[in-house]
PDB file of N, CA and C in Angstrom:
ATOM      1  N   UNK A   1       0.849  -1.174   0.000  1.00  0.00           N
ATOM      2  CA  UNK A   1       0.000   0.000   0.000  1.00  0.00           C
ATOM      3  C   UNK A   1       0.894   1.236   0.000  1.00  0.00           C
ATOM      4  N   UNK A   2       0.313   2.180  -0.694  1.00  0.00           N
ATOM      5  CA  UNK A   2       1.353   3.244  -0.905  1.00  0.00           C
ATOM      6  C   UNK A   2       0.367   4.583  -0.714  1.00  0.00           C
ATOM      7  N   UNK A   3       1.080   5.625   0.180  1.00  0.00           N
ATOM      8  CA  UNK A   3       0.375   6.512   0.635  1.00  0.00           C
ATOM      9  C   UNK A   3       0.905   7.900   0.555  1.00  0.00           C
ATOM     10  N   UNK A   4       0.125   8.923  -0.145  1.00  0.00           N
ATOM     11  CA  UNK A   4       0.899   9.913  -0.465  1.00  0.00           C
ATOM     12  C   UNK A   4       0.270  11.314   0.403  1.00  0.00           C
ATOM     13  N   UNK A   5       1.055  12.026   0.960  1.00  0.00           N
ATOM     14  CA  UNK A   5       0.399  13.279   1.528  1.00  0.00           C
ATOM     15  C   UNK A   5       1.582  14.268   2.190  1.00  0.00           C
ATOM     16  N   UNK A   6       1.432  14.569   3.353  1.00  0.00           N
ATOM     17  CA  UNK A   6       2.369  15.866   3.971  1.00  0.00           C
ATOM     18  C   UNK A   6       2.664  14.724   5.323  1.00  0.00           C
ATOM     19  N   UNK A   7       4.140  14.766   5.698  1.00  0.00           N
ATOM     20  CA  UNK A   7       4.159  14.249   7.252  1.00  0.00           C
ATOM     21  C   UNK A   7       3.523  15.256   8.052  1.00  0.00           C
ATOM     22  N   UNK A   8       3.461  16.691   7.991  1.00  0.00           N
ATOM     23  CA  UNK A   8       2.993  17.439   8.767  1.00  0.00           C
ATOM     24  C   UNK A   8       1.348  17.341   8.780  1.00  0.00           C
ATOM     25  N   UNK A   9       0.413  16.683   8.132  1.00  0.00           N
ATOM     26  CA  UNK A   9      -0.542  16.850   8.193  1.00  0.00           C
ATOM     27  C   UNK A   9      -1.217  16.007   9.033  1.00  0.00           C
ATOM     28  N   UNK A  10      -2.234  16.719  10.055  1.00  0.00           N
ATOM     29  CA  UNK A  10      -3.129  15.784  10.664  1.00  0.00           C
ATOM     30  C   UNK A  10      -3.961  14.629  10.242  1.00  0.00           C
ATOM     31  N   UNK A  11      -4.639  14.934   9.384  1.00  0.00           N
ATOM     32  CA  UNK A  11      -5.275  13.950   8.781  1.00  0.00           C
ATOM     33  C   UNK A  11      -4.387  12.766   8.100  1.00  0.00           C
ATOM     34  N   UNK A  12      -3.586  13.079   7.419  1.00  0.00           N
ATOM     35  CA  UNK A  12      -2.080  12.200   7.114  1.00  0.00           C
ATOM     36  C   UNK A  12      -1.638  11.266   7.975  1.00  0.00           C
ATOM     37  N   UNK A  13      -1.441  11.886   9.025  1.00  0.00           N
ATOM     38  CA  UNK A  13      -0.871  11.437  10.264  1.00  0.00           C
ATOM     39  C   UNK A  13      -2.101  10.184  11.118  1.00  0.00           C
ATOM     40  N   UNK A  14      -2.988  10.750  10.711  1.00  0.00           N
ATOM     41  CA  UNK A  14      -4.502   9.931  11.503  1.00  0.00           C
ATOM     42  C   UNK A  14      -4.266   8.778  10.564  1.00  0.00           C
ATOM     43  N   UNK A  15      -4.015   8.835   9.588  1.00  0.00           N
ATOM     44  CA  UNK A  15      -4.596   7.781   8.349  1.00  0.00           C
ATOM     45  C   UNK A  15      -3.435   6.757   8.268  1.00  0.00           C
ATOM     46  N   UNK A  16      -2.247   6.994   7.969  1.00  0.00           N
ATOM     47  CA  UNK A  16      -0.931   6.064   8.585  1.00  0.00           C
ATOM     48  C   UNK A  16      -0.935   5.641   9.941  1.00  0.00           C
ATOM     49  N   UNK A  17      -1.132   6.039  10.863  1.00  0.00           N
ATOM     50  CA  UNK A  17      -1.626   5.155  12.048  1.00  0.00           C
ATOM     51  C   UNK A  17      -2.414   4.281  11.884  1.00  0.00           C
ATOM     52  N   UNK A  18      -3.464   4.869  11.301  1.00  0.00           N
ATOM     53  CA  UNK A  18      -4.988   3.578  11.694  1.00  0.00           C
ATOM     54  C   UNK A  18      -4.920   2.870  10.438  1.00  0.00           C
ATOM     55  N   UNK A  19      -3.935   2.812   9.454  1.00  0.00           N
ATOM     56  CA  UNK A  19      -4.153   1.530   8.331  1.00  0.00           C
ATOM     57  C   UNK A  19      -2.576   0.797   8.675  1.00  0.00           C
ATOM     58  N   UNK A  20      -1.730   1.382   9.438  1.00  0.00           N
ATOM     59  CA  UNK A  20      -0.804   0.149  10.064  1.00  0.00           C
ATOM     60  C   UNK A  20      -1.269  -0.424  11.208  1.00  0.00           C
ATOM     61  N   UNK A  21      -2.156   0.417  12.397  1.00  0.00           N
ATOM     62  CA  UNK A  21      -2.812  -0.323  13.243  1.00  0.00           C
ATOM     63  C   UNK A  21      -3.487  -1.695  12.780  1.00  0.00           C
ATOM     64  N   UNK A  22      -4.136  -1.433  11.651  1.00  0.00           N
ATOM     65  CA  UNK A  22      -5.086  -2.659  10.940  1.00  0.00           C
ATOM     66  C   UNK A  22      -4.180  -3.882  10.072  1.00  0.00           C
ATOM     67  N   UNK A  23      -2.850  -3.467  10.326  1.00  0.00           N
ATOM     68  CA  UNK A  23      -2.164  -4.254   9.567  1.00  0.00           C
ATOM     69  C   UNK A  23      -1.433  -4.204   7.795  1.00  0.00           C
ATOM     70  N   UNK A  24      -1.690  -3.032   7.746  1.00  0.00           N
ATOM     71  CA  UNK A  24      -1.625  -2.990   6.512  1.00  0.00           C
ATOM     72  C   UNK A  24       0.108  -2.587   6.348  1.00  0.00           C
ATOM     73  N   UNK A  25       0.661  -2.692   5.586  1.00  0.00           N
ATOM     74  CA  UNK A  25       2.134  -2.484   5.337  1.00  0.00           C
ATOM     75  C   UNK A  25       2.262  -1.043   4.407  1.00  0.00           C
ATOM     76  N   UNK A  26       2.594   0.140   4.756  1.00  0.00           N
ATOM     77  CA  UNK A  26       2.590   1.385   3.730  1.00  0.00           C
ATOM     78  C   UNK A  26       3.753   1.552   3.602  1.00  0.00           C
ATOM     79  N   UNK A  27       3.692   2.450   2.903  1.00  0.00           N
ATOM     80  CA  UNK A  27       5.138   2.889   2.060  1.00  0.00           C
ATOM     81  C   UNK A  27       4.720   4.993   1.857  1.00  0.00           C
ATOM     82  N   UNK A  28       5.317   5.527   2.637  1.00  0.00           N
ATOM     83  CA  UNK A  28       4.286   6.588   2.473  1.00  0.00           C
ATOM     84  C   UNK A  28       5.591   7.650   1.920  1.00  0.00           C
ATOM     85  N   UNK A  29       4.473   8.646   1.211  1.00  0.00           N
ATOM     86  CA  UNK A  29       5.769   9.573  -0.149  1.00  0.00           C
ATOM     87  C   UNK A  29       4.939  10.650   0.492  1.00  0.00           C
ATOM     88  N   UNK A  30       6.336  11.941   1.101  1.00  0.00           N
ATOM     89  CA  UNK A  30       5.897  13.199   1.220  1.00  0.00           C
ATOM     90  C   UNK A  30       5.410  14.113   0.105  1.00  0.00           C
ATOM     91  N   UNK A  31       4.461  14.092  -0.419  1.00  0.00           N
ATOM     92  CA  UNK A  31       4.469  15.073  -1.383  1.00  0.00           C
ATOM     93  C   UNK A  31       5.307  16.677  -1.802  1.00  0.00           C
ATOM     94  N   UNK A  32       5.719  17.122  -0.707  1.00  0.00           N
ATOM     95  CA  UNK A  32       6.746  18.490  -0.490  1.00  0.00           C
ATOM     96  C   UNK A  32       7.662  17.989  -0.780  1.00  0.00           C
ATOM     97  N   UNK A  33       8.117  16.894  -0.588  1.00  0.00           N
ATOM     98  CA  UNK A  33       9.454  16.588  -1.038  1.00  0.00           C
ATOM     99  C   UNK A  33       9.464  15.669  -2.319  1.00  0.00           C
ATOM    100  N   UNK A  34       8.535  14.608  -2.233  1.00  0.00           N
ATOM    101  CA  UNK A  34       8.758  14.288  -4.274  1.00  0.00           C
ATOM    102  C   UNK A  34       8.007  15.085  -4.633  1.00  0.00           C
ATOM    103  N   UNK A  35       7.127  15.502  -4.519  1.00  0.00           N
ATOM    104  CA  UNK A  35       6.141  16.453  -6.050  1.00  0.00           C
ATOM    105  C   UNK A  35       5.304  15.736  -6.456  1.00  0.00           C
ATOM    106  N   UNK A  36       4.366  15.850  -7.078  1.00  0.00           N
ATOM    107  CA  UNK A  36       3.783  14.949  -7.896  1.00  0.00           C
ATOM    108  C   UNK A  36       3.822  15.154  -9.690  1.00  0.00           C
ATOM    109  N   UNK A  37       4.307  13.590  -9.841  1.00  0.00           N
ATOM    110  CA  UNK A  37       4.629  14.186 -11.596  1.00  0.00           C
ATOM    111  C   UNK A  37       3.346  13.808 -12.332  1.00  0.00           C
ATOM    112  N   UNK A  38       3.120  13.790 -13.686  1.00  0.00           N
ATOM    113  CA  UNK A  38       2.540  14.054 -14.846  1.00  0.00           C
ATOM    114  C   UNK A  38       1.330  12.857 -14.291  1.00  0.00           C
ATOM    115  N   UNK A  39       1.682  11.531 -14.262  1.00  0.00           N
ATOM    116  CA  UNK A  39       1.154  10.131 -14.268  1.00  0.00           C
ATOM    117  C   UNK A  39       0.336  10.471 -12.907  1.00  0.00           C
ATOM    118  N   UNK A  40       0.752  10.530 -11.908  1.00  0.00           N
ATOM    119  CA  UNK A  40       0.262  10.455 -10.375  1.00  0.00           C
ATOM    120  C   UNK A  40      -0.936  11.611 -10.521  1.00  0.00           C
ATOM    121  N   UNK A  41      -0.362  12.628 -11.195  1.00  0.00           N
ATOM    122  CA  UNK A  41      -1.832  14.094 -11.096  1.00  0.00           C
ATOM    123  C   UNK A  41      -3.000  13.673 -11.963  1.00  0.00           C
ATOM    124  N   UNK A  42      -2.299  12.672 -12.937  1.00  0.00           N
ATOM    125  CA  UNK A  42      -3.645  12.054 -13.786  1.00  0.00           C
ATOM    126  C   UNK A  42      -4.484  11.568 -13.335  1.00  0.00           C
ATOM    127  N   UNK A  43      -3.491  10.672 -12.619  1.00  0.00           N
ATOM    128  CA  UNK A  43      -4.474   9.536 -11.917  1.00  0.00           C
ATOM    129  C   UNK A  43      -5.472  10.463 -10.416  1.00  0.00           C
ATOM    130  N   UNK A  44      -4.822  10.906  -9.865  1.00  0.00           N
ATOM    131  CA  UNK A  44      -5.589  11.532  -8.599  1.00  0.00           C
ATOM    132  C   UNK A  44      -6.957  11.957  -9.044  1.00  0.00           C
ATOM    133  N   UNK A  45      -6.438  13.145 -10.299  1.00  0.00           N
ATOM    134  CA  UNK A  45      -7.723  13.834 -11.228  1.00  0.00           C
ATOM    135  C   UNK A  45      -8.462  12.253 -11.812  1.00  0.00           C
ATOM    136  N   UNK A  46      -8.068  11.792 -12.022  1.00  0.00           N
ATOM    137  CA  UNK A  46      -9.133  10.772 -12.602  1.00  0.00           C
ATOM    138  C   UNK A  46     -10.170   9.630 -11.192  1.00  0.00           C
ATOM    139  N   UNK A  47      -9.686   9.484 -10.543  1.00  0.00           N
ATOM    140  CA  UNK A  47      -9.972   9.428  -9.036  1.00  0.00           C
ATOM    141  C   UNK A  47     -10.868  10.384  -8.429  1.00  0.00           C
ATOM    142  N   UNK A  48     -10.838  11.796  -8.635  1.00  0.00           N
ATOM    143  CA  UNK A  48     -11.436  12.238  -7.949  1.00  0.00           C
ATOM    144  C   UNK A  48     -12.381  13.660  -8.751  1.00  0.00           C
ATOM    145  N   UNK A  49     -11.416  13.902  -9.508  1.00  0.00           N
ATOM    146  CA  UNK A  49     -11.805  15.119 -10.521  1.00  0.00           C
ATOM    147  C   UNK A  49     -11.741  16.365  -9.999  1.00  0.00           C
ATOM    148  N   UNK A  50     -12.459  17.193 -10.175  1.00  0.00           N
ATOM    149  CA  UNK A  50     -11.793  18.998  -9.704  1.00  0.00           C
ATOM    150  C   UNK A  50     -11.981  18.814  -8.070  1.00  0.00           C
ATOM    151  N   UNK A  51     -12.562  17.759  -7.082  1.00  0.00           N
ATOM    152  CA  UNK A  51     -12.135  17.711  -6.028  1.00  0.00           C
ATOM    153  C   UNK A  51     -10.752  16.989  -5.600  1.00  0.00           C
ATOM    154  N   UNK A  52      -9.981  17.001  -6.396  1.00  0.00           N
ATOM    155  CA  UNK A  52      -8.347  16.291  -6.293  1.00  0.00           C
ATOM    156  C   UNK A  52      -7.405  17.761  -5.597  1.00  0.00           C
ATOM    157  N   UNK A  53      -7.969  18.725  -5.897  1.00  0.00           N
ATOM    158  CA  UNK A  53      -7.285  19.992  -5.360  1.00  0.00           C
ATOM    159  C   UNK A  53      -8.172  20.877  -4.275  1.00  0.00           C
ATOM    160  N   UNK A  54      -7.658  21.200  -2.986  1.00  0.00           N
ATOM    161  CA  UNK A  54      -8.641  21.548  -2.141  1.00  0.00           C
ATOM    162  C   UNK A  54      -8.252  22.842  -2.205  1.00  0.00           C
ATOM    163  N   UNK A  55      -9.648  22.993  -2.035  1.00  0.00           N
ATOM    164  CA  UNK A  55      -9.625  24.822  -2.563  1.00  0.00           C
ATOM    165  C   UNK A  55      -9.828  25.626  -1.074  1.00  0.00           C
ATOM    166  N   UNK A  56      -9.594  24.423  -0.297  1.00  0.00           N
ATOM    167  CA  UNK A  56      -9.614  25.586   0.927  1.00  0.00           C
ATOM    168  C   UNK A  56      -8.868  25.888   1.994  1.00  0.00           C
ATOM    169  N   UNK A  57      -7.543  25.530   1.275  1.00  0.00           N
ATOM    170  CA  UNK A  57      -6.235  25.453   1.432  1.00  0.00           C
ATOM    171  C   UNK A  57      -5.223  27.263   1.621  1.00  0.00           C
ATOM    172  N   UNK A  58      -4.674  27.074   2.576  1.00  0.00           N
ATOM    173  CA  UNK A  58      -3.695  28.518   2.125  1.00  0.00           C
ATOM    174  C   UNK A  58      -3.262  28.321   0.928  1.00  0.00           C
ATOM    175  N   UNK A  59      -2.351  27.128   0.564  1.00  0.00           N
ATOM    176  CA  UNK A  59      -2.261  27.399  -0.772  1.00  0.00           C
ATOM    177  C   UNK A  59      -2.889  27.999  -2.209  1.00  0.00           C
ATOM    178  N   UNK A  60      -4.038  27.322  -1.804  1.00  0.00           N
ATOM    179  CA  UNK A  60      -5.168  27.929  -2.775  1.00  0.00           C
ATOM    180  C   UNK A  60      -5.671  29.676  -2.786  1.00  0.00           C
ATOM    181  N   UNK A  61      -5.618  29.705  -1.668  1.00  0.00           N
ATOM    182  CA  UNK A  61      -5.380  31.250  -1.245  1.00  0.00           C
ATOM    183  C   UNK A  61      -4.681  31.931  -1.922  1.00  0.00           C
ATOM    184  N   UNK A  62      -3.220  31.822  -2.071  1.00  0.00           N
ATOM    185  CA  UNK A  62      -2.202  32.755  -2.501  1.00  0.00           C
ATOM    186  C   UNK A  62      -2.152  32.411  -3.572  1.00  0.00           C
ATOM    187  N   UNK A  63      -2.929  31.573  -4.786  1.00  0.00           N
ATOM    188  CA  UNK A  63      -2.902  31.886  -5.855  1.00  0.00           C
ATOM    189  C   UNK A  63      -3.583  32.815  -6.692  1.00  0.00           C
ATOM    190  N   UNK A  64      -2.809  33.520  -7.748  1.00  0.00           N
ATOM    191  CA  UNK A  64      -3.718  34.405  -8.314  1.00  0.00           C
ATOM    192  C   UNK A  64      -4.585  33.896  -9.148  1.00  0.00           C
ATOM    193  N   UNK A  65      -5.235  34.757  -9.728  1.00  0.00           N
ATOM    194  CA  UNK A  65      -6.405  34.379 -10.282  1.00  0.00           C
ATOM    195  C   UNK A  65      -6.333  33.385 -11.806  1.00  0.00           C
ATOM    196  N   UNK A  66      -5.108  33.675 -11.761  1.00  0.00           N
ATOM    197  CA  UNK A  66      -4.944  33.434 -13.259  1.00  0.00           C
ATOM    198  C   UNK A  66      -4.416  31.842 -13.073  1.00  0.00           C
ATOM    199  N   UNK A  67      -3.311  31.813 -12.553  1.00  0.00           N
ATOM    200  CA  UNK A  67      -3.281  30.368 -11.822  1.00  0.00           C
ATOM    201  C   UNK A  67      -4.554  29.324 -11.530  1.00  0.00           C
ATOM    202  N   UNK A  68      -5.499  29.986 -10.669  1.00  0.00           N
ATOM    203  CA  UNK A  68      -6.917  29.029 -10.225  1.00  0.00           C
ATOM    204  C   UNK A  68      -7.087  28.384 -11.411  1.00  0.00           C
ATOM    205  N   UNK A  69      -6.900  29.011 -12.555  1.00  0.00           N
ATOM    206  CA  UNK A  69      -7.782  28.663 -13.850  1.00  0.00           C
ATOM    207  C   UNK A  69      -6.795  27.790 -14.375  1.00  0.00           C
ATOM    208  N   UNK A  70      -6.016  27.334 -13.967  1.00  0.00           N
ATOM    209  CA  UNK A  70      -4.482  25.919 -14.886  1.00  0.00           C
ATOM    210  C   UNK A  70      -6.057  24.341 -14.545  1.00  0.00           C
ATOM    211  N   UNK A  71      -5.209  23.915 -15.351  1.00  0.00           N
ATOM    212  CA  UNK A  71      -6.146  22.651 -14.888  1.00  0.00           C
ATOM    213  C   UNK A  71      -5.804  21.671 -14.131  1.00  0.00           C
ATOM    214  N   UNK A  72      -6.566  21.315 -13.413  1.00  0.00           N
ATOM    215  CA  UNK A  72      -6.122  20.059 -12.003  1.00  0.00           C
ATOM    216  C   UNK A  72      -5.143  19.379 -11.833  1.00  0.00           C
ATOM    217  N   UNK A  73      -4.897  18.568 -12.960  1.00  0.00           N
ATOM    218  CA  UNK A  73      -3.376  17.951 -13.004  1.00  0.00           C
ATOM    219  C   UNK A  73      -2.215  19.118 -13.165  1.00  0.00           C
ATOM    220  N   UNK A  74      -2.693  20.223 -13.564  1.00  0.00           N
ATOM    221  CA  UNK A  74      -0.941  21.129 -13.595  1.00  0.00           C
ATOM    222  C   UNK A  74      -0.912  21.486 -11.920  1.00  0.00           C
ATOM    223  N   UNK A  75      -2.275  22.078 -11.624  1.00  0.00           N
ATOM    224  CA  UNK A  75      -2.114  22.623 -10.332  1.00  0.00           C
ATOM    225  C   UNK A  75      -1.000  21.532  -9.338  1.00  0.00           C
ATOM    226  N   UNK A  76      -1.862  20.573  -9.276  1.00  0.00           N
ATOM    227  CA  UNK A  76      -1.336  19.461  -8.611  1.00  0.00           C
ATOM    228  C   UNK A  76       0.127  19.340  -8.867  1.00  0.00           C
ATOM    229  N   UNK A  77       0.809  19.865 -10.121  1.00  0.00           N
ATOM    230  CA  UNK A  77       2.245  19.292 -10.418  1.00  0.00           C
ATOM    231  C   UNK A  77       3.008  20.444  -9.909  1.00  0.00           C
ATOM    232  N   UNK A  78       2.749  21.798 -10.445  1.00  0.00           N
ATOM    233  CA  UNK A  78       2.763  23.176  -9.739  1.00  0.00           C
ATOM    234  C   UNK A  78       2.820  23.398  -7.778  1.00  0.00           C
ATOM    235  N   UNK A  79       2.442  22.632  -7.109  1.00  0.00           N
ATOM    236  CA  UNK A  79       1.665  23.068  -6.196  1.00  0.00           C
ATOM    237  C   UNK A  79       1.473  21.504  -5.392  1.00  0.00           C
ATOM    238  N   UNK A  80       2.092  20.765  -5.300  1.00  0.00           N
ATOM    239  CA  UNK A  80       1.680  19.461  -4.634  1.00  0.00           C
ATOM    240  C   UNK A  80       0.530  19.572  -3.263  1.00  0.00           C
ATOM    241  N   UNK A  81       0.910  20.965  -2.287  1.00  0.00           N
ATOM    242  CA  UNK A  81       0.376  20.982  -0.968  1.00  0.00           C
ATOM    243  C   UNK A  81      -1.046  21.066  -1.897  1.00  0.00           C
ATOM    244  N   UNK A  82      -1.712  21.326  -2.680  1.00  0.00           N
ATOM    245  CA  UNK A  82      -2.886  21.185  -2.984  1.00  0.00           C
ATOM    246  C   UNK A  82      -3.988  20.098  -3.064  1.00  0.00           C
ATOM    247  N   UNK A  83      -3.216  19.158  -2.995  1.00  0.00           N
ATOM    248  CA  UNK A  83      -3.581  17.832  -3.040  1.00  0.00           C
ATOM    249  C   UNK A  83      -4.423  17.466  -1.893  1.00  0.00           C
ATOM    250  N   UNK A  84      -6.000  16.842  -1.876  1.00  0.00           N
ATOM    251  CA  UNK A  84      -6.103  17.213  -0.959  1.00  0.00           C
ATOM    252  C   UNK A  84      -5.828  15.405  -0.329  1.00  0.00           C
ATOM    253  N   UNK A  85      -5.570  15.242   0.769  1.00  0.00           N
ATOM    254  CA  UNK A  85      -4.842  14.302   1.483  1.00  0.00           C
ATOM    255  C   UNK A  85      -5.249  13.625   2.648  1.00  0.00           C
ATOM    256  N   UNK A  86      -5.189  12.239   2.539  1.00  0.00           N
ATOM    257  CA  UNK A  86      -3.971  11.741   1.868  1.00  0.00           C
ATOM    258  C   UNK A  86      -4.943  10.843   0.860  1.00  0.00           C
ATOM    259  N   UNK A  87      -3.698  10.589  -0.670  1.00  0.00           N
ATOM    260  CA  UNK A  87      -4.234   9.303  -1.714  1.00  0.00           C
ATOM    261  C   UNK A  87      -3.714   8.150  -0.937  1.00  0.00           C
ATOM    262  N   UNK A  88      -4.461   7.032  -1.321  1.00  0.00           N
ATOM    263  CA  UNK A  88      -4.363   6.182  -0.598  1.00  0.00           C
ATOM    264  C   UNK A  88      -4.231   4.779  -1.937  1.00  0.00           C
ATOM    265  N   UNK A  89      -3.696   4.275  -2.629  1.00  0.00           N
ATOM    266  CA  UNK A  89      -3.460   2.933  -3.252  1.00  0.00           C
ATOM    267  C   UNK A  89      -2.919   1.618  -2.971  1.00  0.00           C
ATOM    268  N   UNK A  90      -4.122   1.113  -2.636  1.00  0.00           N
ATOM    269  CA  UNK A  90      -3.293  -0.410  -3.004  1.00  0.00           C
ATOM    270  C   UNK A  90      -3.718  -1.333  -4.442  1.00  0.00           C
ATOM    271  N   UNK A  91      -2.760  -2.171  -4.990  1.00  0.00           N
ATOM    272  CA  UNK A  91      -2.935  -2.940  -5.708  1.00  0.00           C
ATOM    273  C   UNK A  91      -3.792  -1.719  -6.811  1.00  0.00           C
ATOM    274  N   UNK A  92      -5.422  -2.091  -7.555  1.00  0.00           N
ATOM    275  CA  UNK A  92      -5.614  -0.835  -8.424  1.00  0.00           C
ATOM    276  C   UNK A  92      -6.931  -0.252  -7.829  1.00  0.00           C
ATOM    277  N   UNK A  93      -6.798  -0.326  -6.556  1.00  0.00           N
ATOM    278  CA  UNK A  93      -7.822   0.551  -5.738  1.00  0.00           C
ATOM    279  C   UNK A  93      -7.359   2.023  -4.826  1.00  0.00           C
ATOM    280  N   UNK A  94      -7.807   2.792  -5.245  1.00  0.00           N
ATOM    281  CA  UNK A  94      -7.434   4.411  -4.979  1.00  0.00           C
ATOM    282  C   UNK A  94      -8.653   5.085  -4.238  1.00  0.00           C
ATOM    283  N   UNK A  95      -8.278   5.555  -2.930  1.00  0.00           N
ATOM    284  CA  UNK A  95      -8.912   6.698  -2.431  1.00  0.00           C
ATOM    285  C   UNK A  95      -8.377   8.006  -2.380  1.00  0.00           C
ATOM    286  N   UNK A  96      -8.923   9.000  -1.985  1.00  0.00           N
ATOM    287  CA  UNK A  96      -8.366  10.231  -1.487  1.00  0.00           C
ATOM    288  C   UNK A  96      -9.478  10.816  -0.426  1.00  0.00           C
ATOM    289  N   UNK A  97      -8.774  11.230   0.574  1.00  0.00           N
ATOM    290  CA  UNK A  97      -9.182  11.848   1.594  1.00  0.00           C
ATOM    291  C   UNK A  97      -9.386  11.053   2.756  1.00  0.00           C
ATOM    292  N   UNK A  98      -9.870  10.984   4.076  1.00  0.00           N
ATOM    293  CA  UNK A  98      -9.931  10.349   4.991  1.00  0.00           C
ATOM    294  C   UNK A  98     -11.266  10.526   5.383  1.00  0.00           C
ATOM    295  N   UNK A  99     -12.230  10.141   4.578  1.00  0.00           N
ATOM    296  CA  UNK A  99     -13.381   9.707   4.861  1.00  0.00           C
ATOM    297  C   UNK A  99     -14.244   8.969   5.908  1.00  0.00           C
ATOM    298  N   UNK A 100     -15.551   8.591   5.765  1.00  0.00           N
ATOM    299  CA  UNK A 100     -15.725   6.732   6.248  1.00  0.00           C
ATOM    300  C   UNK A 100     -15.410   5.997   4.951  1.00  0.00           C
ATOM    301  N   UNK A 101     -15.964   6.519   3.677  1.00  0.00           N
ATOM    302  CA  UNK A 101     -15.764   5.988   2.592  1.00  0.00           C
ATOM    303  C   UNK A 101     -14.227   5.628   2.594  1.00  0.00           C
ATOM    304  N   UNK A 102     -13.453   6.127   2.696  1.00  0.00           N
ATOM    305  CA  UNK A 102     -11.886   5.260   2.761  1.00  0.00           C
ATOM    306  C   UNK A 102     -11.726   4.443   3.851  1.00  0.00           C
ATOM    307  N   UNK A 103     -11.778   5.602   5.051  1.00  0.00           N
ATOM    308  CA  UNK A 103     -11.918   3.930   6.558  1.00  0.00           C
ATOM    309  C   UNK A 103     -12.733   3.015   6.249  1.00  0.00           C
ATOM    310  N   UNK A 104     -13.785   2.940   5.770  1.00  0.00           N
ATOM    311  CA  UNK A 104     -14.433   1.201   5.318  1.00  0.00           C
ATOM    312  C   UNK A 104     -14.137   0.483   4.754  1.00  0.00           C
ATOM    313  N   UNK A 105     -12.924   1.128   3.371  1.00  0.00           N
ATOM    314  CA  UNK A 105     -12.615   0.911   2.535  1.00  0.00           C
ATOM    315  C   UNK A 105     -11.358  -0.235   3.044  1.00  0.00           C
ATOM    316  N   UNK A 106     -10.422   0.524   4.022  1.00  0.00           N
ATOM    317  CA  UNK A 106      -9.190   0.391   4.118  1.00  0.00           C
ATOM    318  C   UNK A 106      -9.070  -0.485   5.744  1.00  0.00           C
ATOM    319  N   UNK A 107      -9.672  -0.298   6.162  1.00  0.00           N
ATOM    320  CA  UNK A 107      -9.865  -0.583   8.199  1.00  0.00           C
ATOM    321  C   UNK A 107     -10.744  -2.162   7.990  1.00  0.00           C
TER     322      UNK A 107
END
C-alpha cells in the first residue's frame, strides 16, 4: 500500500496510524518533497476530478487568479500541498481523503 500526503498533516498522520494499526504495510511519499509528476496528477484527477485539489487550502489562497484557472493535473504538479490528502493505493484501488468511505474501505 502506498500513501501519499504531507508528514505534517493531521489527517495524514490519523490515516498512517490507523491503516498500520489494521495491519496494513505502507510505504508513504511526502508530497513536499517528491512532487507529484505528470502520471500520479492524472491519476488523482481521474480518481477524484476537480475535487483532487482543495480549494480551501492557504495554498489555494495565494494563488492568483490566473493560476486558479491551470487545470487540475498542472495545479497538482505546480503546487503538490494542494492535493487534498492523503491518496491512498493499493494494488488498483485508490482513495483520497480520509473519509468513512476510505476507513471502510481500508480498516
Amino acid at each position: 500500500m502506498r500513501v501519499w500526503g504531507l508528514k505534517t498533516c493531521d489527517t495524514t498522520r490519523k490515516a498512517l496510524a490507523a491503516l498500520r494499526e489494521a495491519g496494513h504495510e505502507v510505504t508513504f511519499v511526502d508530497v513536499r518533497e517528491s512532487g507529484i509528476d505528470a502520471a500520479l496528477a492524472a491519476q488523482i484527477v481521474a480518481l477524484s476530478g476537480d475535487r483532487a485539489v482543495n480549494r480551501a487550502s492557504a495554498t489555494w489562497r495565494g494563488l492568483g487568479a490566473e493560476e486558479r484557472d491551470a487545470a487540475p493535473e498542472t495545479l497538482l504538479q505546480r503546487h503538490p500541498l494542494l492535493m487534498k490528502r492523503p491518496v491512498i493505493r493499493s494494488g488498483d484501488d485508490w482513495t483520497q481523503g480520509w473519509d468513512d468511505t476510505a476507513r471502510r474501505r481500508w480498516l
